[in-house]
C-alpha atoms as a PDB file:
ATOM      1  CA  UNK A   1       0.000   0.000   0.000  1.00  0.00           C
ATOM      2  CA  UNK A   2       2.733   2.254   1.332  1.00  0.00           C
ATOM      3  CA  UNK A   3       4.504   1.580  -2.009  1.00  0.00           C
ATOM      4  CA  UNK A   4       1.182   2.559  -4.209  1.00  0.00           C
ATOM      5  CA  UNK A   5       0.998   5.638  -2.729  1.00  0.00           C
ATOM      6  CA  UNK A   6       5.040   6.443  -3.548  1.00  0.00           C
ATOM      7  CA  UNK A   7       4.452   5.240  -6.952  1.00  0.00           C
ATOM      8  CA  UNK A   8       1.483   7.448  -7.495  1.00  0.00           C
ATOM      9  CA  UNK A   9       3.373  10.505  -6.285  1.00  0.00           C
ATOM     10  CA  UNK A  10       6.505  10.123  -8.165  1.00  0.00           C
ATOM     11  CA  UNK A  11       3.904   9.898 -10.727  1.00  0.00           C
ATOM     12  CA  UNK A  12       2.553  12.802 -10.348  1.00  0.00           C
ATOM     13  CA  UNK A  13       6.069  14.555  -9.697  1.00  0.00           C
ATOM     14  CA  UNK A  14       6.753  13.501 -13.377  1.00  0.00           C
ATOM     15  CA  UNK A  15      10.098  11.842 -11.672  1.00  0.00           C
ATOM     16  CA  UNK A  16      11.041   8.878 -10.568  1.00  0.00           C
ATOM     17  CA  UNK A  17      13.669   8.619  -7.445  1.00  0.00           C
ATOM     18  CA  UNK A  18      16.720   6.752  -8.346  1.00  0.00           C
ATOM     19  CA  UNK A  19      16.750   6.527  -4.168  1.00  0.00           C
ATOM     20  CA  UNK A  20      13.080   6.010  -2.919  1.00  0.00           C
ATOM     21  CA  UNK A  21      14.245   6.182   0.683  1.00  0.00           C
ATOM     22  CA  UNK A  22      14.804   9.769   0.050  1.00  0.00           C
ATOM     23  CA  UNK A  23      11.304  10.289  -0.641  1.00  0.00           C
ATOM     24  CA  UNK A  24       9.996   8.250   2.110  1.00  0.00           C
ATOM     25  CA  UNK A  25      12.279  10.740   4.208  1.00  0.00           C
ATOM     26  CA  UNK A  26      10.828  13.439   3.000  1.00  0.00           C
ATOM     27  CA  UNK A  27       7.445  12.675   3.715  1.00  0.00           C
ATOM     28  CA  UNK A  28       7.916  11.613   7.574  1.00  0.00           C
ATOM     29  CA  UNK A  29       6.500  14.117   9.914  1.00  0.00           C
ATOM     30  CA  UNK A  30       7.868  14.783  13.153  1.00  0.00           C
ATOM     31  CA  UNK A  31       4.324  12.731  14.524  1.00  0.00           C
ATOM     32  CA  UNK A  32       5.565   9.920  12.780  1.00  0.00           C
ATOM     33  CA  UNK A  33       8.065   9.423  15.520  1.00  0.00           C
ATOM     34  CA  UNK A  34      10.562   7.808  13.484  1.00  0.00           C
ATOM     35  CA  UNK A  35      15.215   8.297  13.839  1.00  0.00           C
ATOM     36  CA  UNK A  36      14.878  10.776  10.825  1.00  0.00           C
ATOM     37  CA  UNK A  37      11.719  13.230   9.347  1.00  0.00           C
ATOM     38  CA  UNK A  38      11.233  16.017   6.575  1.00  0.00           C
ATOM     39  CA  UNK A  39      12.671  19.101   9.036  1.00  0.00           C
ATOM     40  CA  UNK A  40      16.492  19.170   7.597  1.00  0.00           C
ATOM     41  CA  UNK A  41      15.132  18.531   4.228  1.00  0.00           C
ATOM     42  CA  UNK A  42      12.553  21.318   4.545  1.00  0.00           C
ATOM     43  CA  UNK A  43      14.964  23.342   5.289  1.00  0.00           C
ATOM     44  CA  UNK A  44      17.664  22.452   2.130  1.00  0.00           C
ATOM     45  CA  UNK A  45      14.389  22.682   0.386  1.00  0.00           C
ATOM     46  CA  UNK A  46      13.255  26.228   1.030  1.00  0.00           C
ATOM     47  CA  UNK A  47      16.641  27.124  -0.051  1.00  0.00           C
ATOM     48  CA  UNK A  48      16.263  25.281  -3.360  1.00  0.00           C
ATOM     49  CA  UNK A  49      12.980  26.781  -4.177  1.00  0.00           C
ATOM     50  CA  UNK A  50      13.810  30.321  -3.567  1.00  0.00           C
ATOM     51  CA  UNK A  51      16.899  30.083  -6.043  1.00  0.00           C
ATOM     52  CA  UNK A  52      15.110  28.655  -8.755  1.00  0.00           C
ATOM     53  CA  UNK A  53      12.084  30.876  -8.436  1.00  0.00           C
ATOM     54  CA  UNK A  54      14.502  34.143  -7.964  1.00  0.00           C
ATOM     55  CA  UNK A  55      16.170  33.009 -11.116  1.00  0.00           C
ATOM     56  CA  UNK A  56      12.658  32.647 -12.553  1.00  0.00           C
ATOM     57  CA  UNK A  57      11.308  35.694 -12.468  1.00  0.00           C
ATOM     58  CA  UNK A  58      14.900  37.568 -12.713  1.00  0.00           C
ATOM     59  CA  UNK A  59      14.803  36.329 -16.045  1.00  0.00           C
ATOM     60  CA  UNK A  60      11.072  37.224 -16.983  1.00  0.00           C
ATOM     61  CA  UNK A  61      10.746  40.195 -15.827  1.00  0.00           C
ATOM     62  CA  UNK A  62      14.333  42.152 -17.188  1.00  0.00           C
ATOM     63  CA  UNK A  63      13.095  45.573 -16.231  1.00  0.00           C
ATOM     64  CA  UNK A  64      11.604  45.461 -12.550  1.00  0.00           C
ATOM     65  CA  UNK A  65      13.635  46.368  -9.735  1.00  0.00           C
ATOM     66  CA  UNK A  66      14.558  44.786  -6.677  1.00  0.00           C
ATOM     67  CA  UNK A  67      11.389  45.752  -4.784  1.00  0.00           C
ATOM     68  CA  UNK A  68       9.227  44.274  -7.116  1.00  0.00           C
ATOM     69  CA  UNK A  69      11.258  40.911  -7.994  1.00  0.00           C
ATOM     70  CA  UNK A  70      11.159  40.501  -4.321  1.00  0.00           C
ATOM     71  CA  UNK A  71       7.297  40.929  -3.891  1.00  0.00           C
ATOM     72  CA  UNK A  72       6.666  38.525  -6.469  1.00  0.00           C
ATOM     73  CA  UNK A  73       9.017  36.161  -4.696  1.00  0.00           C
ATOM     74  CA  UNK A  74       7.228  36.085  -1.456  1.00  0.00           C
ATOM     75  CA  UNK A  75       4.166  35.712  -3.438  1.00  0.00           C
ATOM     76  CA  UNK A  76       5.488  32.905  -5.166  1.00  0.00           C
ATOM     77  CA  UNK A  77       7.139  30.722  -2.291  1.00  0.00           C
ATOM     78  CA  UNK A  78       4.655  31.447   0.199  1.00  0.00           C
ATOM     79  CA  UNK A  79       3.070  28.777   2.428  1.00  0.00           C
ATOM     80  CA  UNK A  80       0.012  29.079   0.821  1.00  0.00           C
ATOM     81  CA  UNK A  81       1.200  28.471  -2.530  1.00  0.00           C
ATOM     82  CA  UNK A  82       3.504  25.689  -1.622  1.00  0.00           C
ATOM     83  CA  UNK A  83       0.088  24.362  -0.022  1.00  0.00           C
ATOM     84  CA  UNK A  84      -2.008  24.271  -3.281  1.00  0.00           C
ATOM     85  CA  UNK A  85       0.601  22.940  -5.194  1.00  0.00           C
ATOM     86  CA  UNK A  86       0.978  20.065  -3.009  1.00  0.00           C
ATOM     87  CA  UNK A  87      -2.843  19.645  -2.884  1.00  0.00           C
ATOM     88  CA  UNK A  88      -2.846  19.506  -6.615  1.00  0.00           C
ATOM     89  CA  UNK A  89      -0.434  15.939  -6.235  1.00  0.00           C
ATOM     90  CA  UNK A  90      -2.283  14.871  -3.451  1.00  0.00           C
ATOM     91  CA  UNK A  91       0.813  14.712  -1.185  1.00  0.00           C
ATOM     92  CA  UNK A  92      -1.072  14.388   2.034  1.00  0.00           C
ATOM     93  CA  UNK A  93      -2.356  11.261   1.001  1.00  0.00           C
ATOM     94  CA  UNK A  94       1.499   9.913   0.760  1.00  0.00           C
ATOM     95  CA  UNK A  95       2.628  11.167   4.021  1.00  0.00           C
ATOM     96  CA  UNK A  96       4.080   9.197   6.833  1.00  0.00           C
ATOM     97  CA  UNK A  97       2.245  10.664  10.118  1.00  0.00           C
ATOM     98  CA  UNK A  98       0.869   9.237  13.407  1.00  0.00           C
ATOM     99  CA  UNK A  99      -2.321   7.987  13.757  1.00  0.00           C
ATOM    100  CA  UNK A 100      -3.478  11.336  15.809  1.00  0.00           C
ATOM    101  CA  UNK A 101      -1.840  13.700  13.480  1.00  0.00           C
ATOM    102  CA  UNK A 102      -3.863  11.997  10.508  1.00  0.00           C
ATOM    103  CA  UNK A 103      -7.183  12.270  12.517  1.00  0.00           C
ATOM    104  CA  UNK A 104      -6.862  15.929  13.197  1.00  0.00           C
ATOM    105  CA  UNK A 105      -6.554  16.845   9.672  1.00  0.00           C
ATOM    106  CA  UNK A 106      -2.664  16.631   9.096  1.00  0.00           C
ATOM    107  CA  UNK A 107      -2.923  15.146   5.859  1.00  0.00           C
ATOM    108  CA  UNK A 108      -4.755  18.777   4.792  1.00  0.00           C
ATOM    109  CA  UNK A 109      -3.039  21.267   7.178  1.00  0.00           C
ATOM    110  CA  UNK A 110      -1.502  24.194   5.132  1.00  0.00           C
ATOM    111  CA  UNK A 111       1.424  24.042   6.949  1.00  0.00           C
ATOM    112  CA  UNK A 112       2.383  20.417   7.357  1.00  0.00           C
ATOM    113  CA  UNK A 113       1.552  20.440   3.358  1.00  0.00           C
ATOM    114  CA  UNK A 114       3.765  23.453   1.908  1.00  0.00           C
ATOM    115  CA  UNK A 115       6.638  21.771   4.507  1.00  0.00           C
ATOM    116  CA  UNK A 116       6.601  18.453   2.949  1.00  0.00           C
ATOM    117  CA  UNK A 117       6.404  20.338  -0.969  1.00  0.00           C
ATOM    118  CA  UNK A 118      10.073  21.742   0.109  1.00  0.00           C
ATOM    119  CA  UNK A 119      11.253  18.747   1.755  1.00  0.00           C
ATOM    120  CA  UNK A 120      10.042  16.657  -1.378  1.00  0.00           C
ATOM    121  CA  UNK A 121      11.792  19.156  -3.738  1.00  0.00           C
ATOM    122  CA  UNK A 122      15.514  19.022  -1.230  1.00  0.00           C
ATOM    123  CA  UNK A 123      14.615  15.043  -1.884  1.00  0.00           C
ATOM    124  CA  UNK A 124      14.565  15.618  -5.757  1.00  0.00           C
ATOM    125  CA  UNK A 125      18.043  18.319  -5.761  1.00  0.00           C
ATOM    126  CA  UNK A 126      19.953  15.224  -3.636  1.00  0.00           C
ATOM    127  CA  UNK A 127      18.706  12.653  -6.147  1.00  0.00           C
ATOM    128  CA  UNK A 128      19.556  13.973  -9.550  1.00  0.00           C
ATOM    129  CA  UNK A 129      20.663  17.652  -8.518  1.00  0.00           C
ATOM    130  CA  UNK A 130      20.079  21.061  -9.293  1.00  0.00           C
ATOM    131  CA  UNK A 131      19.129  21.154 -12.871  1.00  0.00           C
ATOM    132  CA  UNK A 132      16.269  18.613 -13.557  1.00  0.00           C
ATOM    133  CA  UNK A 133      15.246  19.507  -9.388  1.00  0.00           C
ATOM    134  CA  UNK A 134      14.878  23.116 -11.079  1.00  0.00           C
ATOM    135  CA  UNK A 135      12.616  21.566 -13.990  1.00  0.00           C
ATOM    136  CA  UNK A 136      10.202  19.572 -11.298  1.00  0.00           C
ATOM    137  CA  UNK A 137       9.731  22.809  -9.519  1.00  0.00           C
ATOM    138  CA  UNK A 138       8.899  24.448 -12.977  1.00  0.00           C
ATOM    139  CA  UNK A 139       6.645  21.883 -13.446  1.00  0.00           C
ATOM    140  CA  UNK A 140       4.902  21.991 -10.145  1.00  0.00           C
ATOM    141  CA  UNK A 141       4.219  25.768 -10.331  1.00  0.00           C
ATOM    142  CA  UNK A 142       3.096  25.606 -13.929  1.00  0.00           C
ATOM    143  CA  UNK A 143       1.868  29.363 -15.200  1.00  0.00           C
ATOM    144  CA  UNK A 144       1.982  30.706 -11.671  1.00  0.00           C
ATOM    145  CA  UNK A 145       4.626  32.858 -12.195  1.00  0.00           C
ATOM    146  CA  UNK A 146       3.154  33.996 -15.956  1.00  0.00           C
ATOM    147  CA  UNK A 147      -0.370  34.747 -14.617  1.00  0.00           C
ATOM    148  CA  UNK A 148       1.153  37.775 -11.950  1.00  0.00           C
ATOM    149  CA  UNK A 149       1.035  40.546 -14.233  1.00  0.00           C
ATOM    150  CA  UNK A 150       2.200  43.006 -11.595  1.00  0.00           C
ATOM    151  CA  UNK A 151       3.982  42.866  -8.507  1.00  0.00           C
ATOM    152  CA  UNK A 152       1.517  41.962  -5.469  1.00  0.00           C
ATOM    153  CA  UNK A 153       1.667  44.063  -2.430  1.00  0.00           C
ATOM    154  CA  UNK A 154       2.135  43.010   1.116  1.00  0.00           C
ATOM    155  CA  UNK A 155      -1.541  42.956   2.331  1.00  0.00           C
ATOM    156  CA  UNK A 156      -0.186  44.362   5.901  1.00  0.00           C
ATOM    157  CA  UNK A 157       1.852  46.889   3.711  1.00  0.00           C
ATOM    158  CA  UNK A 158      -1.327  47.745   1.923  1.00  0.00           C
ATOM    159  CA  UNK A 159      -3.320  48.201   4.979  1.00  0.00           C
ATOM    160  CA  UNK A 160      -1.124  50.050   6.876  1.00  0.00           C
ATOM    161  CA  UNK A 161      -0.815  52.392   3.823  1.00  0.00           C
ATOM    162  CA  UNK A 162      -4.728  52.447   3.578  1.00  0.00           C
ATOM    163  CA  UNK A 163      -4.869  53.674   7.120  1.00  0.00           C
ATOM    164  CA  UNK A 164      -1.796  56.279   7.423  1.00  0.00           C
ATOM    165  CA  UNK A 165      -3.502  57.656   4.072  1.00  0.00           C
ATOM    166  CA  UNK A 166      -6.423  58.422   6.385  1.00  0.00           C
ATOM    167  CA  UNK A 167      -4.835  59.826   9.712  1.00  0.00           C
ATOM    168  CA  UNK A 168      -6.008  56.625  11.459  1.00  0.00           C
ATOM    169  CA  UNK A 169      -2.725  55.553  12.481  1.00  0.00           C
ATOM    170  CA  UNK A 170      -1.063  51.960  12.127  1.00  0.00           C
ATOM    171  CA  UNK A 171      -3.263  48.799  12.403  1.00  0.00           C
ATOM    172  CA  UNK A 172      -3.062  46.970  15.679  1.00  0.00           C
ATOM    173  CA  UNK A 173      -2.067  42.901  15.953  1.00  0.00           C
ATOM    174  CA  UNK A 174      -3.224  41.311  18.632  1.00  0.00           C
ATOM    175  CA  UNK A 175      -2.990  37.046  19.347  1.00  0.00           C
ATOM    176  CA  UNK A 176      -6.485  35.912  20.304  1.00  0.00           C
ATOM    177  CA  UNK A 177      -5.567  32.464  20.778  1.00  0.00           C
ATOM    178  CA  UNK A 178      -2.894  29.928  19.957  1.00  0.00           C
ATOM    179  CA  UNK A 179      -3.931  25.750  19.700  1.00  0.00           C
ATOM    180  CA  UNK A 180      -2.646  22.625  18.586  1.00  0.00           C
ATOM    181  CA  UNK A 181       0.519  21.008  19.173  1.00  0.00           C
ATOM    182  CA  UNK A 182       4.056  22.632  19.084  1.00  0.00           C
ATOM    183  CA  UNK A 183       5.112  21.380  15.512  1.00  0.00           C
ATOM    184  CA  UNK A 184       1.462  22.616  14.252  1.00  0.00           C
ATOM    185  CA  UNK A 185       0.336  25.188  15.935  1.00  0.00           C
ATOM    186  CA  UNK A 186      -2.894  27.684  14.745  1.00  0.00           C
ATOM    187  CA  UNK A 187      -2.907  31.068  16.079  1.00  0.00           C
ATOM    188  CA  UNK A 188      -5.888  33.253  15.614  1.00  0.00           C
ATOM    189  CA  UNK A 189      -5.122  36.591  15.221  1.00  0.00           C
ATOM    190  CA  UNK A 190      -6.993  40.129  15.852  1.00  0.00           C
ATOM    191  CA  UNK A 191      -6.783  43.285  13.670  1.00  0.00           C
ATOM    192  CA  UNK A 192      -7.821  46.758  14.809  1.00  0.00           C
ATOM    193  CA  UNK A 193      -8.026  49.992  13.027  1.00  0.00           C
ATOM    194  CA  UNK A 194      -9.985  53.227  14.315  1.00  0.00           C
ATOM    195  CA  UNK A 195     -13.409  53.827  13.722  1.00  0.00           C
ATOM    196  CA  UNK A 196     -13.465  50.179  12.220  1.00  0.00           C
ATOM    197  CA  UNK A 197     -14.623  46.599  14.054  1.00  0.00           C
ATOM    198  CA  UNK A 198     -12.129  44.081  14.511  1.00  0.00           C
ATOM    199  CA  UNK A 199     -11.214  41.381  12.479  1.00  0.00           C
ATOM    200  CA  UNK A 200     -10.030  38.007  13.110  1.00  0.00           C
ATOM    201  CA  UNK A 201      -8.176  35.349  11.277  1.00  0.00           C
ATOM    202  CA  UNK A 202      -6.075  32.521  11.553  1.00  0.00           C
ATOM    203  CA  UNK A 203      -2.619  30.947  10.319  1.00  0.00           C
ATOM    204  CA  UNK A 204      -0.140  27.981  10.928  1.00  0.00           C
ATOM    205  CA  UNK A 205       2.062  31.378  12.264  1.00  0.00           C
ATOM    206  CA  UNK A 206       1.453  34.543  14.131  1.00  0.00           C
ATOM    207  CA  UNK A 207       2.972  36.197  10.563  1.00  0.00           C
ATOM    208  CA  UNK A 208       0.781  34.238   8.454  1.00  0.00           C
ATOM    209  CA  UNK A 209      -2.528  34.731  10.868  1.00  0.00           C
ATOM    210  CA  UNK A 210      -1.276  38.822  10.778  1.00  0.00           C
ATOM    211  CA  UNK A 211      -1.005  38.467   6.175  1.00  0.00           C
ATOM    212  CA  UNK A 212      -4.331  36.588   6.514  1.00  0.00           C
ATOM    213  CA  UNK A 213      -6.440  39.268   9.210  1.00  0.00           C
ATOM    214  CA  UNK A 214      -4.544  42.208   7.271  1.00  0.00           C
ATOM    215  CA  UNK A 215      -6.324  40.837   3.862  1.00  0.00           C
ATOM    216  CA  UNK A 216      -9.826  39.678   5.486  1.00  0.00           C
ATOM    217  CA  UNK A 217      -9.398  43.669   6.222  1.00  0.00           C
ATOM    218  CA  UNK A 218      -8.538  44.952   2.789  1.00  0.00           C
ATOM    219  CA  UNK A 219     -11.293  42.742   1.987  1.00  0.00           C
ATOM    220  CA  UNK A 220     -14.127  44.012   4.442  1.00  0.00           C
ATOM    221  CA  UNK A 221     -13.015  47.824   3.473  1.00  0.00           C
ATOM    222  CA  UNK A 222     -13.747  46.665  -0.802  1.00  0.00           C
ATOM    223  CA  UNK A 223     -16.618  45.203   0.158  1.00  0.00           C
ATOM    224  CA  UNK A 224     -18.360  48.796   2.207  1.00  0.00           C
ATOM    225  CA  UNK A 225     -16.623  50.979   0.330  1.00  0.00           C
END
Protein backbone atom coordinates (compact mmCIF):
# COMPACT_ATOMS: atom_id res chain seq x y z
CA UNK A 1 0.00 0.00 0.00
CA UNK A 2 2.73 2.25 1.33
CA UNK A 3 4.50 1.58 -2.01
CA UNK A 4 1.18 2.56 -4.21
CA UNK A 5 1.00 5.64 -2.73
CA UNK A 6 5.04 6.44 -3.55
CA UNK A 7 4.45 5.24 -6.95
CA UNK A 8 1.48 7.45 -7.50
CA UNK A 9 3.37 10.50 -6.29
CA UNK A 10 6.51 10.12 -8.17
CA UNK A 11 3.90 9.90 -10.73
CA UNK A 12 2.55 12.80 -10.35
CA UNK A 13 6.07 14.55 -9.70
CA UNK A 14 6.75 13.50 -13.38
CA UNK A 15 10.10 11.84 -11.67
CA UNK A 16 11.04 8.88 -10.57
CA UNK A 17 13.67 8.62 -7.44
CA UNK A 18 16.72 6.75 -8.35
CA UNK A 19 16.75 6.53 -4.17
CA UNK A 20 13.08 6.01 -2.92
CA UNK A 21 14.25 6.18 0.68
CA UNK A 22 14.80 9.77 0.05
CA UNK A 23 11.30 10.29 -0.64
CA UNK A 24 10.00 8.25 2.11
CA UNK A 25 12.28 10.74 4.21
CA UNK A 26 10.83 13.44 3.00
CA UNK A 27 7.44 12.67 3.72
CA UNK A 28 7.92 11.61 7.57
CA UNK A 29 6.50 14.12 9.91
CA UNK A 30 7.87 14.78 13.15
CA UNK A 31 4.32 12.73 14.52
CA UNK A 32 5.56 9.92 12.78
CA UNK A 33 8.07 9.42 15.52
CA UNK A 34 10.56 7.81 13.48
CA UNK A 35 15.21 8.30 13.84
CA UNK A 36 14.88 10.78 10.83
CA UNK A 37 11.72 13.23 9.35
CA UNK A 38 11.23 16.02 6.57
CA UNK A 39 12.67 19.10 9.04
CA UNK A 40 16.49 19.17 7.60
CA UNK A 41 15.13 18.53 4.23
CA UNK A 42 12.55 21.32 4.55
CA UNK A 43 14.96 23.34 5.29
CA UNK A 44 17.66 22.45 2.13
CA UNK A 45 14.39 22.68 0.39
CA UNK A 46 13.25 26.23 1.03
CA UNK A 47 16.64 27.12 -0.05
CA UNK A 48 16.26 25.28 -3.36
CA UNK A 49 12.98 26.78 -4.18
CA UNK A 50 13.81 30.32 -3.57
CA UNK A 51 16.90 30.08 -6.04
CA UNK A 52 15.11 28.66 -8.76
CA UNK A 53 12.08 30.88 -8.44
CA UNK A 54 14.50 34.14 -7.96
CA UNK A 55 16.17 33.01 -11.12
CA UNK A 56 12.66 32.65 -12.55
CA UNK A 57 11.31 35.69 -12.47
CA UNK A 58 14.90 37.57 -12.71
CA UNK A 59 14.80 36.33 -16.04
CA UNK A 60 11.07 37.22 -16.98
CA UNK A 61 10.75 40.20 -15.83
CA UNK A 62 14.33 42.15 -17.19
CA UNK A 63 13.09 45.57 -16.23
CA UNK A 64 11.60 45.46 -12.55
CA UNK A 65 13.64 46.37 -9.73
CA UNK A 66 14.56 44.79 -6.68
CA UNK A 67 11.39 45.75 -4.78
CA UNK A 68 9.23 44.27 -7.12
CA UNK A 69 11.26 40.91 -7.99
CA UNK A 70 11.16 40.50 -4.32
CA UNK A 71 7.30 40.93 -3.89
CA UNK A 72 6.67 38.53 -6.47
CA UNK A 73 9.02 36.16 -4.70
CA UNK A 74 7.23 36.09 -1.46
CA UNK A 75 4.17 35.71 -3.44
CA UNK A 76 5.49 32.90 -5.17
CA UNK A 77 7.14 30.72 -2.29
CA UNK A 78 4.65 31.45 0.20
CA UNK A 79 3.07 28.78 2.43
CA UNK A 80 0.01 29.08 0.82
CA UNK A 81 1.20 28.47 -2.53
CA UNK A 82 3.50 25.69 -1.62
CA UNK A 83 0.09 24.36 -0.02
CA UNK A 84 -2.01 24.27 -3.28
CA UNK A 85 0.60 22.94 -5.19
CA UNK A 86 0.98 20.06 -3.01
CA UNK A 87 -2.84 19.64 -2.88
CA UNK A 88 -2.85 19.51 -6.61
CA UNK A 89 -0.43 15.94 -6.24
CA UNK A 90 -2.28 14.87 -3.45
CA UNK A 91 0.81 14.71 -1.18
CA UNK A 92 -1.07 14.39 2.03
CA UNK A 93 -2.36 11.26 1.00
CA UNK A 94 1.50 9.91 0.76
CA UNK A 95 2.63 11.17 4.02
CA UNK A 96 4.08 9.20 6.83
CA UNK A 97 2.25 10.66 10.12
CA UNK A 98 0.87 9.24 13.41
CA UNK A 99 -2.32 7.99 13.76
CA UNK A 100 -3.48 11.34 15.81
CA UNK A 101 -1.84 13.70 13.48
CA UNK A 102 -3.86 12.00 10.51
CA UNK A 103 -7.18 12.27 12.52
CA UNK A 104 -6.86 15.93 13.20
CA UNK A 105 -6.55 16.85 9.67
CA UNK A 106 -2.66 16.63 9.10
CA UNK A 107 -2.92 15.15 5.86
CA UNK A 108 -4.76 18.78 4.79
CA UNK A 109 -3.04 21.27 7.18
CA UNK A 110 -1.50 24.19 5.13
CA UNK A 111 1.42 24.04 6.95
CA UNK A 112 2.38 20.42 7.36
CA UNK A 113 1.55 20.44 3.36
CA UNK A 114 3.77 23.45 1.91
CA UNK A 115 6.64 21.77 4.51
CA UNK A 116 6.60 18.45 2.95
CA UNK A 117 6.40 20.34 -0.97
CA UNK A 118 10.07 21.74 0.11
CA UNK A 119 11.25 18.75 1.76
CA UNK A 120 10.04 16.66 -1.38
CA UNK A 121 11.79 19.16 -3.74
CA UNK A 122 15.51 19.02 -1.23
CA UNK A 123 14.61 15.04 -1.88
CA UNK A 124 14.56 15.62 -5.76
CA UNK A 125 18.04 18.32 -5.76
CA UNK A 126 19.95 15.22 -3.64
CA UNK A 127 18.71 12.65 -6.15
CA UNK A 128 19.56 13.97 -9.55
CA UNK A 129 20.66 17.65 -8.52
CA UNK A 130 20.08 21.06 -9.29
CA UNK A 131 19.13 21.15 -12.87
CA UNK A 132 16.27 18.61 -13.56
CA UNK A 133 15.25 19.51 -9.39
CA UNK A 134 14.88 23.12 -11.08
CA UNK A 135 12.62 21.57 -13.99
CA UNK A 136 10.20 19.57 -11.30
CA UNK A 137 9.73 22.81 -9.52
CA UNK A 138 8.90 24.45 -12.98
CA UNK A 139 6.65 21.88 -13.45
CA UNK A 140 4.90 21.99 -10.14
CA UNK A 141 4.22 25.77 -10.33
CA UNK A 142 3.10 25.61 -13.93
CA UNK A 143 1.87 29.36 -15.20
CA UNK A 144 1.98 30.71 -11.67
CA UNK A 145 4.63 32.86 -12.19
CA UNK A 146 3.15 34.00 -15.96
CA UNK A 147 -0.37 34.75 -14.62
CA UNK A 148 1.15 37.77 -11.95
CA UNK A 149 1.03 40.55 -14.23
CA UNK A 150 2.20 43.01 -11.60
CA UNK A 151 3.98 42.87 -8.51
CA UNK A 152 1.52 41.96 -5.47
CA UNK A 153 1.67 44.06 -2.43
CA UNK A 154 2.14 43.01 1.12
CA UNK A 155 -1.54 42.96 2.33
CA UNK A 156 -0.19 44.36 5.90
CA UNK A 157 1.85 46.89 3.71
CA UNK A 158 -1.33 47.74 1.92
CA UNK A 159 -3.32 48.20 4.98
CA UNK A 160 -1.12 50.05 6.88
CA UNK A 161 -0.82 52.39 3.82
CA UNK A 162 -4.73 52.45 3.58
CA UNK A 163 -4.87 53.67 7.12
CA UNK A 164 -1.80 56.28 7.42
CA UNK A 165 -3.50 57.66 4.07
CA UNK A 166 -6.42 58.42 6.39
CA UNK A 167 -4.83 59.83 9.71
CA UNK A 168 -6.01 56.63 11.46
CA UNK A 169 -2.72 55.55 12.48
CA UNK A 170 -1.06 51.96 12.13
CA UNK A 171 -3.26 48.80 12.40
CA UNK A 172 -3.06 46.97 15.68
CA UNK A 173 -2.07 42.90 15.95
CA UNK A 174 -3.22 41.31 18.63
CA UNK A 175 -2.99 37.05 19.35
CA UNK A 176 -6.48 35.91 20.30
CA UNK A 177 -5.57 32.46 20.78
CA UNK A 178 -2.89 29.93 19.96
CA UNK A 179 -3.93 25.75 19.70
CA UNK A 180 -2.65 22.63 18.59
CA UNK A 181 0.52 21.01 19.17
CA UNK A 182 4.06 22.63 19.08
CA UNK A 183 5.11 21.38 15.51
CA UNK A 184 1.46 22.62 14.25
CA UNK A 185 0.34 25.19 15.94
CA UNK A 186 -2.89 27.68 14.75
CA UNK A 187 -2.91 31.07 16.08
CA UNK A 188 -5.89 33.25 15.61
CA UNK A 189 -5.12 36.59 15.22
CA UNK A 190 -6.99 40.13 15.85
CA UNK A 191 -6.78 43.28 13.67
CA UNK A 192 -7.82 46.76 14.81
CA UNK A 193 -8.03 49.99 13.03
CA UNK A 194 -9.99 53.23 14.31
CA UNK A 195 -13.41 53.83 13.72
CA UNK A 196 -13.47 50.18 12.22
CA UNK A 197 -14.62 46.60 14.05
CA UNK A 198 -12.13 44.08 14.51
CA UNK A 199 -11.21 41.38 12.48
CA UNK A 200 -10.03 38.01 13.11
CA UNK A 201 -8.18 35.35 11.28
CA UNK A 202 -6.07 32.52 11.55
CA UNK A 203 -2.62 30.95 10.32
CA UNK A 204 -0.14 27.98 10.93
CA UNK A 205 2.06 31.38 12.26
CA UNK A 206 1.45 34.54 14.13
CA UNK A 207 2.97 36.20 10.56
CA UNK A 208 0.78 34.24 8.45
CA UNK A 209 -2.53 34.73 10.87
CA UNK A 210 -1.28 38.82 10.78
CA UNK A 211 -1.00 38.47 6.18
CA UNK A 212 -4.33 36.59 6.51
CA UNK A 213 -6.44 39.27 9.21
CA UNK A 214 -4.54 42.21 7.27
CA UNK A 215 -6.32 40.84 3.86
CA UNK A 216 -9.83 39.68 5.49
CA UNK A 217 -9.40 43.67 6.22
CA UNK A 218 -8.54 44.95 2.79
CA UNK A 219 -11.29 42.74 1.99
CA UNK A 220 -14.13 44.01 4.44
CA UNK A 221 -13.02 47.82 3.47
CA UNK A 222 -13.75 46.66 -0.80
CA UNK A 223 -16.62 45.20 0.16
CA UNK A 224 -18.36 48.80 2.21
CA UNK A 225 -16.62 50.98 0.33
Amino acid sequence: MIKDKLDKLQEMLGYNFNDVKLLEKALTHSSAEADINYERLEFLGDRILGLVIAEEIFEKFPEEKEGDLAKRHAALVQGRTLSEIGASIDIGNSMNLSDSERASGGADNENIIADAVESVIAAIYLDSGLEICAKIVKKLFGDRVNIMTEPPQDPKTALQEWAQARGLGLPKYDIVSQEGPDHSPIFEIKVEIEGHPAITSSGASRRKAEKEAASTFLKYLNETG
